[in-house]
Structure formats: structure tokens, C-alpha cells
PDB file of N, CA and C in Angstrom:
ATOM      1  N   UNK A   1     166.315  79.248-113.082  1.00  0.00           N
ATOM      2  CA  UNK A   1     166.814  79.398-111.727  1.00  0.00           C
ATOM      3  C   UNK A   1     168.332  79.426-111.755  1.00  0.00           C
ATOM      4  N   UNK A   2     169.086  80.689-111.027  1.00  0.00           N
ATOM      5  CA  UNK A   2     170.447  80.730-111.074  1.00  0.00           C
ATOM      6  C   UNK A   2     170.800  79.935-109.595  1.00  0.00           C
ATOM      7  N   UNK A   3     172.523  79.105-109.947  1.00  0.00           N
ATOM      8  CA  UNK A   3     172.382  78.485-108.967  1.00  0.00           C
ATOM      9  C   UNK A   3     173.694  79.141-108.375  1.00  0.00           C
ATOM     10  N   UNK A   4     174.265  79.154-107.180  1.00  0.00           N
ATOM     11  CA  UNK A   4     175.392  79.771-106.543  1.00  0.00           C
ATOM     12  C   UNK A   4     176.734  78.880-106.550  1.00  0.00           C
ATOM     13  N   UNK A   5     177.450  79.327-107.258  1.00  0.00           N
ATOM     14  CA  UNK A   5     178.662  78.463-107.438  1.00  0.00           C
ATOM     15  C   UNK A   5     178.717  77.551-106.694  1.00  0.00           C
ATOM     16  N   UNK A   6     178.870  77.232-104.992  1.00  0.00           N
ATOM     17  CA  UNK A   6     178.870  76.155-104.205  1.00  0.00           C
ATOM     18  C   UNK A   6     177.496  75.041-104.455  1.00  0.00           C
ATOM     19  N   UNK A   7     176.155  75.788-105.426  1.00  0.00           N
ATOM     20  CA  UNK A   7     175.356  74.679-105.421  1.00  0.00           C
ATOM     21  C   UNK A   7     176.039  74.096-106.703  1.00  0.00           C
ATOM     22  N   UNK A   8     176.772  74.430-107.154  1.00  0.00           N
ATOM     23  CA  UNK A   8     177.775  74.101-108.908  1.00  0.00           C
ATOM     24  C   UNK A   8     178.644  72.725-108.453  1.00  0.00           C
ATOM     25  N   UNK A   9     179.415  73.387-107.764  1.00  0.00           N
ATOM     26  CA  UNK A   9     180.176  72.172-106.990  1.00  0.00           C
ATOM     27  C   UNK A   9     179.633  71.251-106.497  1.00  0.00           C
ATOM     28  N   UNK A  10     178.631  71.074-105.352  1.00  0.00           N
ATOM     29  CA  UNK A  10     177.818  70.526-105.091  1.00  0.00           C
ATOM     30  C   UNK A  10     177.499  69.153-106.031  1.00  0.00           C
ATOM     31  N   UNK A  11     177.107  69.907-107.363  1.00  0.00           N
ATOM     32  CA  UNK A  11     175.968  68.931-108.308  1.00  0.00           C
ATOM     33  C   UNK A  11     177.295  68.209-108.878  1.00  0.00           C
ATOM     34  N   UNK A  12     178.103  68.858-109.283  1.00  0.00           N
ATOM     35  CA  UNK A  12     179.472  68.537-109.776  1.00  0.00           C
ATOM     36  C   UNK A  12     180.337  67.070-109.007  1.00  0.00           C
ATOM     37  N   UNK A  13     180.387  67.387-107.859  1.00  0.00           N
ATOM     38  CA  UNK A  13     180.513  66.106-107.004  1.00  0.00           C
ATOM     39  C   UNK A  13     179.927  65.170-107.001  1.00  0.00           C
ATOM     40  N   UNK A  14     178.502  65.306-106.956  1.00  0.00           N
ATOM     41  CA  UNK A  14     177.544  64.399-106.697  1.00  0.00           C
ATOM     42  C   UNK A  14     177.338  63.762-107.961  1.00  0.00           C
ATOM     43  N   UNK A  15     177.757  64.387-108.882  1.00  0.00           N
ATOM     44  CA  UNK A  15     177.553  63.491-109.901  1.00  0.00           C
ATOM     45  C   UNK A  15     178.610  62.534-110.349  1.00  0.00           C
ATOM     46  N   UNK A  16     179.704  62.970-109.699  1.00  0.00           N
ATOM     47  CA  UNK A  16     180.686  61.966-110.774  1.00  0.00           C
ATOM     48  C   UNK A  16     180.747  60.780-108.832  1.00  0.00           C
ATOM     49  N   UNK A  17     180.333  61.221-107.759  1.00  0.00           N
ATOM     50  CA  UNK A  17     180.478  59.938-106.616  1.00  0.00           C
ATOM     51  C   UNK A  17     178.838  59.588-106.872  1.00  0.00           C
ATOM     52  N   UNK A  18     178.118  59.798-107.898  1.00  0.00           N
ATOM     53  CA  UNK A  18     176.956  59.301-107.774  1.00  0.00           C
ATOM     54  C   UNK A  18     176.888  57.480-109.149  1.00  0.00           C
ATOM     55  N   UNK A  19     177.813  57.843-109.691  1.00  0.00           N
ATOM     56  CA  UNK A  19     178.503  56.565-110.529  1.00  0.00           C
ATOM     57  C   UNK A  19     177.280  56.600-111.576  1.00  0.00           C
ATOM     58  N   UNK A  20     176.211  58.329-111.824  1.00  0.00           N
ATOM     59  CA  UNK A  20     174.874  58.027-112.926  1.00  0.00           C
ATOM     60  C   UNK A  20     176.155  58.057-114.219  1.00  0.00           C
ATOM     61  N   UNK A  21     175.387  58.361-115.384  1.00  0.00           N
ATOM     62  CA  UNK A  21     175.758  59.246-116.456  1.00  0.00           C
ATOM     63  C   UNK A  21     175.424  60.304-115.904  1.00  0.00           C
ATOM     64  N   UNK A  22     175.879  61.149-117.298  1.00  0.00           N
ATOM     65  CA  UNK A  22     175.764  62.760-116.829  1.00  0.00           C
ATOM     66  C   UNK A  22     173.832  62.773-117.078  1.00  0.00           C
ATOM     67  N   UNK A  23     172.847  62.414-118.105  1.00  0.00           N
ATOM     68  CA  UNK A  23     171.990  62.396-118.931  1.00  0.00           C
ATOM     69  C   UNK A  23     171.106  61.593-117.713  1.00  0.00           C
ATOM     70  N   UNK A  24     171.258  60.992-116.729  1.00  0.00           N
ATOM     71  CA  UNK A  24     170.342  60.257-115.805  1.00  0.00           C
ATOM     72  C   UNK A  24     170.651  61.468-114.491  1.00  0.00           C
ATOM     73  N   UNK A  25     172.076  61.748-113.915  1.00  0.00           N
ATOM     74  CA  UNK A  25     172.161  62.648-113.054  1.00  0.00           C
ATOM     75  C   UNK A  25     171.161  63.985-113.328  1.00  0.00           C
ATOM     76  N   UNK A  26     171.190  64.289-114.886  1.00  0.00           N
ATOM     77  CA  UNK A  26     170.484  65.736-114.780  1.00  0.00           C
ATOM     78  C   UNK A  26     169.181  65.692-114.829  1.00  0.00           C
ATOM     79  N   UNK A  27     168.659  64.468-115.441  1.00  0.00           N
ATOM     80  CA  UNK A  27     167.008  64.293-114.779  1.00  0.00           C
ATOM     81  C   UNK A  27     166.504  63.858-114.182  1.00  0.00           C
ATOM     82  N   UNK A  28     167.354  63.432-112.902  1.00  0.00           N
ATOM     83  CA  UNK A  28     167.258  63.021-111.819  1.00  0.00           C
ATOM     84  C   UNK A  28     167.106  64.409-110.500  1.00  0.00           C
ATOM     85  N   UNK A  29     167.897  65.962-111.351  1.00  0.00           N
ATOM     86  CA  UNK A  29     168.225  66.474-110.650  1.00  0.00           C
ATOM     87  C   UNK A  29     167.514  67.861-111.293  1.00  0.00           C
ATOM     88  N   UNK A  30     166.690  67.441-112.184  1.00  0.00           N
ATOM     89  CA  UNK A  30     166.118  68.868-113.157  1.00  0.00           C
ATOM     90  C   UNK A  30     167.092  69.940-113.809  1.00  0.00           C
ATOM     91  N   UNK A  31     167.851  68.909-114.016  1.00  0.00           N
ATOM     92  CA  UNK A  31     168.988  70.427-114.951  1.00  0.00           C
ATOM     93  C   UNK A  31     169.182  69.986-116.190  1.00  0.00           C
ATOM     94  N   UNK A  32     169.176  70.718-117.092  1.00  0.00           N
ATOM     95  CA  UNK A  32     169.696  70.560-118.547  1.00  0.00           C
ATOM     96  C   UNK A  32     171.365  70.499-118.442  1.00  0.00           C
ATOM     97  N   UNK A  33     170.900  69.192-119.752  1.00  0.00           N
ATOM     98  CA  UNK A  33     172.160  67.972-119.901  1.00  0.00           C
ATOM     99  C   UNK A  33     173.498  69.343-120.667  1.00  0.00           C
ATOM    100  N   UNK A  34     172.868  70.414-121.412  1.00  0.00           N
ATOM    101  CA  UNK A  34     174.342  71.831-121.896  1.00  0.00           C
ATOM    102  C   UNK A  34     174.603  72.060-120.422  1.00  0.00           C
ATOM    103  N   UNK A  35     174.061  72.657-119.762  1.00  0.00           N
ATOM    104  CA  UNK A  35     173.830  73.361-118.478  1.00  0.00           C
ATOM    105  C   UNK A  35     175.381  72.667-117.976  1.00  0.00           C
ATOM    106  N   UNK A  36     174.725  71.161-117.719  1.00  0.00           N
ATOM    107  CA  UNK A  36     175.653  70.496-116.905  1.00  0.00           C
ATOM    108  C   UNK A  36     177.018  70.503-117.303  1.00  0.00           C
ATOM    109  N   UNK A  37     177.158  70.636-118.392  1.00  0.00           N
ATOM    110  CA  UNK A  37     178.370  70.259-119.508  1.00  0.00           C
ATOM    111  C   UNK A  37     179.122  71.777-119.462  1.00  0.00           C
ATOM    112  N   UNK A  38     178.369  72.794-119.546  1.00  0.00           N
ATOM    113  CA  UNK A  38     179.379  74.198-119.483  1.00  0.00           C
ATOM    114  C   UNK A  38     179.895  74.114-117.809  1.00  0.00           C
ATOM    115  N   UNK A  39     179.010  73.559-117.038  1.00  0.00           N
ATOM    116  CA  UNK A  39     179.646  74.017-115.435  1.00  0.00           C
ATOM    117  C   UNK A  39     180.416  73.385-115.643  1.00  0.00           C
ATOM    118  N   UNK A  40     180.933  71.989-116.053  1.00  0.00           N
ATOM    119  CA  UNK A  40     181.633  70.926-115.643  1.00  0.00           C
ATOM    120  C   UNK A  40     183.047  71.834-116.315  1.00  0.00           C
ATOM    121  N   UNK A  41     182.802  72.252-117.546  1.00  0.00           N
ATOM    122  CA  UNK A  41     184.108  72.866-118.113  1.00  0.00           C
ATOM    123  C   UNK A  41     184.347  73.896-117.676  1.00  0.00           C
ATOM    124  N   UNK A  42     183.610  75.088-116.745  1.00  0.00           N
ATOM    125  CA  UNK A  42     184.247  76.146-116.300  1.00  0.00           C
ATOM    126  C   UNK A  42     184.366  76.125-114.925  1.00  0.00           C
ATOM    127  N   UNK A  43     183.560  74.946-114.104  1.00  0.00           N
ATOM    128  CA  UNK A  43     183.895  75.054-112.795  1.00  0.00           C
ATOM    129  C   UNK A  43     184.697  73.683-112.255  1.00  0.00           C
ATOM    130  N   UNK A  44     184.839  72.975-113.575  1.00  0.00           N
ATOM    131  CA  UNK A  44     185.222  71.327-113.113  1.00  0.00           C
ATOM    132  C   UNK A  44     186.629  71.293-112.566  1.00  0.00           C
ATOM    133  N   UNK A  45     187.415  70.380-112.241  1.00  0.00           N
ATOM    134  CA  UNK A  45     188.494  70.326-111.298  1.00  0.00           C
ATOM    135  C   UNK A  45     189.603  70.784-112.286  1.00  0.00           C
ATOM    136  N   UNK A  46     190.410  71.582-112.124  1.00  0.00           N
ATOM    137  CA  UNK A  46     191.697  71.677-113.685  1.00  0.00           C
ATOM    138  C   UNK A  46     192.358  70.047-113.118  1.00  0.00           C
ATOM    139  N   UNK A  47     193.271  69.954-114.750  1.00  0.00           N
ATOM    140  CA  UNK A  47     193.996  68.858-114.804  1.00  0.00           C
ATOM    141  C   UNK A  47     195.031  69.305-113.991  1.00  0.00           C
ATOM    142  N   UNK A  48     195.754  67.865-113.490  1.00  0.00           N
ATOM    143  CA  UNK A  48     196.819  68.315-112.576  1.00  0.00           C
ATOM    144  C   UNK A  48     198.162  68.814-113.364  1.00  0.00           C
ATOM    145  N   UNK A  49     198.863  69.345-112.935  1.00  0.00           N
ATOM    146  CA  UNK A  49     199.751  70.301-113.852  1.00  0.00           C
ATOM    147  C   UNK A  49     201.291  69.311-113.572  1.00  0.00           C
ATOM    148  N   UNK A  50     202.102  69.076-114.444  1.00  0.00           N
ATOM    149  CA  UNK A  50     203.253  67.929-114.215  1.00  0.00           C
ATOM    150  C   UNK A  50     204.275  69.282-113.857  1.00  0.00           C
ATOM    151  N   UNK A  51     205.289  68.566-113.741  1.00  0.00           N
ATOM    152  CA  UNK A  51     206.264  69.750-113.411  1.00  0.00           C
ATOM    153  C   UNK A  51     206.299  70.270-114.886  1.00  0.00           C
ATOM    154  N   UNK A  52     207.425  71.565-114.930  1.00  0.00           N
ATOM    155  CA  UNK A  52     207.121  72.578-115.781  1.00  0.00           C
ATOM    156  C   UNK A  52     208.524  72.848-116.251  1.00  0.00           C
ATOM    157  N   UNK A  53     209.233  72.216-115.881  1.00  0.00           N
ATOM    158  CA  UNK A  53     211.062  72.352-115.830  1.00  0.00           C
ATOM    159  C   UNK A  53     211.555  73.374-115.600  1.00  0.00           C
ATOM    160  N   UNK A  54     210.713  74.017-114.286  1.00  0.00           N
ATOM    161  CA  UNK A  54     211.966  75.288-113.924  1.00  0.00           C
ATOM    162  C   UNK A  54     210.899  75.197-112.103  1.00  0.00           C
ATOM    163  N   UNK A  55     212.521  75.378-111.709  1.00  0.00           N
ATOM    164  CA  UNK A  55     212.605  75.075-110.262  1.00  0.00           C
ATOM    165  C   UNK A  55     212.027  76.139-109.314  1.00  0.00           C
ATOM    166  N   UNK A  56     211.221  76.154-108.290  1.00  0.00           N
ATOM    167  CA  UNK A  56     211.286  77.429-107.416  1.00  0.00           C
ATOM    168  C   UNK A  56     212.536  77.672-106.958  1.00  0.00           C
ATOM    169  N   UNK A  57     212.933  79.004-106.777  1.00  0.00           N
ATOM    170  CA  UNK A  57     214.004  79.577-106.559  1.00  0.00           C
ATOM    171  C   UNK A  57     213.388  80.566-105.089  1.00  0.00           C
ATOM    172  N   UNK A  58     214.330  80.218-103.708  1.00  0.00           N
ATOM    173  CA  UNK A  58     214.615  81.033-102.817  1.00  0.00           C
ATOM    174  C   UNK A  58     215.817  82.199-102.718  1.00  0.00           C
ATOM    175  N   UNK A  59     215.579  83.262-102.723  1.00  0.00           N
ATOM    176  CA  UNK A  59     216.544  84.453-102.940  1.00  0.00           C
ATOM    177  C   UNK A  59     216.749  84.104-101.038  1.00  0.00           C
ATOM    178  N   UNK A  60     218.810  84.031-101.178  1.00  0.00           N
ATOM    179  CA  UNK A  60     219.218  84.034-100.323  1.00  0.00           C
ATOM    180  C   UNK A  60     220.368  85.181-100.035  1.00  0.00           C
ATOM    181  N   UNK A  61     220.029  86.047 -99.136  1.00  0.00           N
ATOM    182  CA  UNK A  61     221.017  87.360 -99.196  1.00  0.00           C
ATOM    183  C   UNK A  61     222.039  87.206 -98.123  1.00  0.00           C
ATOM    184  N   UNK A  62     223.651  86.968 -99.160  1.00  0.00           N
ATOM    185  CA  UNK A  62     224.869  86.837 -98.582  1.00  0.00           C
ATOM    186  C   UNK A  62     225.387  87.545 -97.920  1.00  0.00           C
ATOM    187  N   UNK A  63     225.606  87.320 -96.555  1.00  0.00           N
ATOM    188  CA  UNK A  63     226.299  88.467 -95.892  1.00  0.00           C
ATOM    189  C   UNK A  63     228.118  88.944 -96.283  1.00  0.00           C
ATOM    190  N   UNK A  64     228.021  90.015 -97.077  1.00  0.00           N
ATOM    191  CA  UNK A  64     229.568  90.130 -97.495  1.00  0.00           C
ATOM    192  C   UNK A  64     230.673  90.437 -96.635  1.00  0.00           C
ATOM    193  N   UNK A  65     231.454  89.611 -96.821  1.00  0.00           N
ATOM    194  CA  UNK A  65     232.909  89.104 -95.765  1.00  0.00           C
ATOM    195  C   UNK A  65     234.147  90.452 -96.301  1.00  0.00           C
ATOM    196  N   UNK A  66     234.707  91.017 -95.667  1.00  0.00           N
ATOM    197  CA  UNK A  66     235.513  91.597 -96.369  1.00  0.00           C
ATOM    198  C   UNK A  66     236.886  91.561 -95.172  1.00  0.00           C
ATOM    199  N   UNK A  67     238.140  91.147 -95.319  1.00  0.00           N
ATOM    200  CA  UNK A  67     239.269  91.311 -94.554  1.00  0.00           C
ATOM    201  C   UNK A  67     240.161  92.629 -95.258  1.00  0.00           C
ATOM    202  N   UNK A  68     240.545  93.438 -93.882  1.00  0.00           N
ATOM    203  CA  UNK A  68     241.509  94.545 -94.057  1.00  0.00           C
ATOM    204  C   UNK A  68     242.396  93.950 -93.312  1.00  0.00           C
ATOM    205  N   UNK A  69     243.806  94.083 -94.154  1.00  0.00           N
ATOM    206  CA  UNK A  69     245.250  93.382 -93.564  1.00  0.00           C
ATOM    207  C   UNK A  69     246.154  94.866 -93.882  1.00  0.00           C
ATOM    208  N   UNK A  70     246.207  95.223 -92.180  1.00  0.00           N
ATOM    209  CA  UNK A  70     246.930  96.655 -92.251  1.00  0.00           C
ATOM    210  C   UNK A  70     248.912  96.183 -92.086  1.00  0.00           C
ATOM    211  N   UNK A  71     249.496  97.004 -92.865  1.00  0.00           N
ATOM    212  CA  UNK A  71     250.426  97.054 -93.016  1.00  0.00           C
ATOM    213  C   UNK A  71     251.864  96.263 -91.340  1.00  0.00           C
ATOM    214  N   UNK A  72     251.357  96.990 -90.303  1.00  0.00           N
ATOM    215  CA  UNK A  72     251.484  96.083 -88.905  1.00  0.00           C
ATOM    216  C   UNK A  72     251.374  94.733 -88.844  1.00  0.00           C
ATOM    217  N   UNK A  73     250.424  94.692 -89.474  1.00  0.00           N
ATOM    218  CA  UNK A  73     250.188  92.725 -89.402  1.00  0.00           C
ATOM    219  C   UNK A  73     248.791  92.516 -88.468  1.00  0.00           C
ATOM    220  N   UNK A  74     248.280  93.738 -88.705  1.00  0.00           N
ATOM    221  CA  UNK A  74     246.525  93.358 -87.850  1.00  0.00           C
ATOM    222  C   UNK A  74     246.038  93.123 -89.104  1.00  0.00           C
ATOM    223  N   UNK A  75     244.827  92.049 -88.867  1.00  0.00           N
ATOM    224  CA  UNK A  75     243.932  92.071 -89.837  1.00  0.00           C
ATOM    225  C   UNK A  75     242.279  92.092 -88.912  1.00  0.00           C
ATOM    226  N   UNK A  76     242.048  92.737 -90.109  1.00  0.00           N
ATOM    227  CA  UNK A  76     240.619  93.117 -89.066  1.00  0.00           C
ATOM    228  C   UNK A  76     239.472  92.682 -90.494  1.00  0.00           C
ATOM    229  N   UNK A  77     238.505  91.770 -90.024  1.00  0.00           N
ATOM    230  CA  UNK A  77     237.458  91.157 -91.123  1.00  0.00           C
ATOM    231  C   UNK A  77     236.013  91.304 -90.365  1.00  0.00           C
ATOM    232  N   UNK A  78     235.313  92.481 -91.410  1.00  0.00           N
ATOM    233  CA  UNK A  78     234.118  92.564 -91.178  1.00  0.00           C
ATOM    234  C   UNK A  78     233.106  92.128 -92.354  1.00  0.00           C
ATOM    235  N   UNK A  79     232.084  91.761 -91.282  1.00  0.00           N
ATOM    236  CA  UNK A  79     230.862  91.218 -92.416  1.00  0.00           C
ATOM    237  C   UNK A  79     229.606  92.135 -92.137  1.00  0.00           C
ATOM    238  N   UNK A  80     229.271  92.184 -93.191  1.00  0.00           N
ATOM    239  CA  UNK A  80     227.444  92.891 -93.456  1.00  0.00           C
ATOM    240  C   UNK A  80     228.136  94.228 -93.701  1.00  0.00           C
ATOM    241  N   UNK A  81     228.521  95.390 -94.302  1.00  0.00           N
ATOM    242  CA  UNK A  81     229.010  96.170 -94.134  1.00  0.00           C
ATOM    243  C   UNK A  81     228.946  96.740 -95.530  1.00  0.00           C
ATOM    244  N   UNK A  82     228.638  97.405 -96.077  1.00  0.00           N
ATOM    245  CA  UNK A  82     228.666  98.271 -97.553  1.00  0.00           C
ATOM    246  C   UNK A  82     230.316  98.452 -97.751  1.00  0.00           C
ATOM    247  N   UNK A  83     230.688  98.692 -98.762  1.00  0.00           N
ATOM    248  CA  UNK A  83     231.800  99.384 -98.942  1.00  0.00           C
ATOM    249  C   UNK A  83     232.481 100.809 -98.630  1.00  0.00           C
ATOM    250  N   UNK A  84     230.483 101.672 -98.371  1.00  0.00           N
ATOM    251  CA  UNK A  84     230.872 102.752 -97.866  1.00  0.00           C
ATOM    252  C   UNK A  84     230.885 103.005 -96.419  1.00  0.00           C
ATOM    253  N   UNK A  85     230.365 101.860 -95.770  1.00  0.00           N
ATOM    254  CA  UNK A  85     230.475 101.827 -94.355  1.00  0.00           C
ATOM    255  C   UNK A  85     231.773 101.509 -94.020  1.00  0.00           C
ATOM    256  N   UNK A  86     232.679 100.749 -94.323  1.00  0.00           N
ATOM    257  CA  UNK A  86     233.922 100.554 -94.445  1.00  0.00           C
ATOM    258  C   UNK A  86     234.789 101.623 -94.362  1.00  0.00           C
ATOM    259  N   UNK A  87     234.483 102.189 -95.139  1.00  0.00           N
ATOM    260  CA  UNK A  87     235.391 103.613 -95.936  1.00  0.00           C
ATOM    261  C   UNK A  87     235.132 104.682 -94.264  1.00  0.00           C
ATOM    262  N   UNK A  88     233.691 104.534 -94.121  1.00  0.00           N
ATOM    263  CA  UNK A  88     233.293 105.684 -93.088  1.00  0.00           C
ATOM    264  C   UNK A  88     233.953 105.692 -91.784  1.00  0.00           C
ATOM    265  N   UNK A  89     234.040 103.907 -91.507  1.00  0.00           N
ATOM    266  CA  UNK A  89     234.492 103.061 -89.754  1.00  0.00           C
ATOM    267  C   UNK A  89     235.821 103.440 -90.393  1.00  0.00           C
ATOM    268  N   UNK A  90     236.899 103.488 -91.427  1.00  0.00           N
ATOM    269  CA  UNK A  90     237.979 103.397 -91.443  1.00  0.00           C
ATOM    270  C   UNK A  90     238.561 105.341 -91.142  1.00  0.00           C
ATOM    271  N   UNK A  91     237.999 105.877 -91.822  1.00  0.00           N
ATOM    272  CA  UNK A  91     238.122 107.528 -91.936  1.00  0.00           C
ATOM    273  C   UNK A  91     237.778 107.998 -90.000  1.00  0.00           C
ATOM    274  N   UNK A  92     236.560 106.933 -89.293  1.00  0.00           N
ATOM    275  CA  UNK A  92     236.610 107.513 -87.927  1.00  0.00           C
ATOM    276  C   UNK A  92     237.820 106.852 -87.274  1.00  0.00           C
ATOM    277  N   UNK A  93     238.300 106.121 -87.541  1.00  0.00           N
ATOM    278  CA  UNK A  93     239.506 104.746 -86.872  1.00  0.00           C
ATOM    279  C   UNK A  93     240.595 106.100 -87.009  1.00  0.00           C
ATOM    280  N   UNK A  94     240.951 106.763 -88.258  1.00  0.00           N
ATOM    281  CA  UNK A  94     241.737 107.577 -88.514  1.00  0.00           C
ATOM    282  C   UNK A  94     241.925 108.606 -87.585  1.00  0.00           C
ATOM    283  N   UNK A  95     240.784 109.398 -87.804  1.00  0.00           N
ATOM    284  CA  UNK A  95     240.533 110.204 -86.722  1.00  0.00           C
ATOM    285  C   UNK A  95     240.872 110.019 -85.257  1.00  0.00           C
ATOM    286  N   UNK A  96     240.317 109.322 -84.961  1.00  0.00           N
ATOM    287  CA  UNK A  96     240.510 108.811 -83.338  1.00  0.00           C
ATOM    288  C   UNK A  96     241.825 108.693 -83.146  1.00  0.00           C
ATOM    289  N   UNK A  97     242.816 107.918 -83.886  1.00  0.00           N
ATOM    290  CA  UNK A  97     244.282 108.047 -83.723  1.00  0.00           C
ATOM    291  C   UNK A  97     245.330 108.813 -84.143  1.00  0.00           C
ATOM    292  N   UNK A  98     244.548 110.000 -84.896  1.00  0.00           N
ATOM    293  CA  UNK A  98     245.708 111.040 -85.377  1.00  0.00           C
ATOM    294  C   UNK A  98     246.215 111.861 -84.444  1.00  0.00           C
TER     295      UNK A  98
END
């Protein structure tokens, strides 16, 4: 008789809050004592894992600051802006005042 993973767990629980041996649980419960012993190793709880010495890391994306200090004595500082957006707002700034 195949049993469905949740009846795996099931027997798995019940046996270790049932305080038998494994050898009284399984003929108590009609299963062969290998049987019990492969589920326990492929479905049994993993060991808990200690830390691993490397940290989770959150990627945090800097908004880049850039100040233009025009020759007049304006300074004008924009952020989030590519270098070529810069170049583009500065070439229309041009325009507009030629």
C-alpha cells in the first residue's frame, strides 16, 4: 500500500509525540521497521542550519547628486539624472537663451 506524503508526515509525527520506539510504533501501525527508517531520512525534519557567514544583502539604488556651479555664481544641483540627461537639460537651457 502506497501512502501520500501527508499520511508520511502524519506517521512521522506521531511517532516521535507518541514517546514508542520506532520497532513498537511500526507494529503498532503495520509498517515495516526499513519503510519507517527511509521516510524518516527523506521526509524527516532537515537539521536546523546555523548561520553560514555571509550576510543577506539589500541592493539599495543611490539617487546621484550632481552640482553645476556656472561661472555667474548660480549653482544649480540635480539629483536622479543620467549624465546624459544633464548634457540634454543643459544643451535645451542653451537654446532657450541664445
Amino acid at each position: 500500500m502506497r501512502h501520500t506524503r501527508e499520511a508520511i508526515y502524519e506517521f512521522l509525527e506521531q511517532q516521535e509525540a507518541s514517546g514508542q520506539t520506532v520497532a513498537d510504533f511500526c507494529a503498532g501501525h503495520g509498517l515495516k521497521i526499513p519503510t519507517f527508517y527511509s521516510w524518516k531520512r527523506k521526509y524527516g525534519k532537515p537539521e536546523p542550519v546555523g548561520p553560514s557567514g555571509f550576510c543577506e544583502l539589500t541592493p539599495v539604488r543611490e539617487v546621484p547628486k550632481r552640482k553645476l556651479c556656472l561661472p555667474s555664481g548660480l549653482e544649480v544641483e540635480l539629483s536622479g539624472l543620467a549624465t546624459a540627461e544633464i548634457a540634454e537639460l543643459l544643451v535645451q537651457i542653451d537654446r532657450a537663451h541664445a
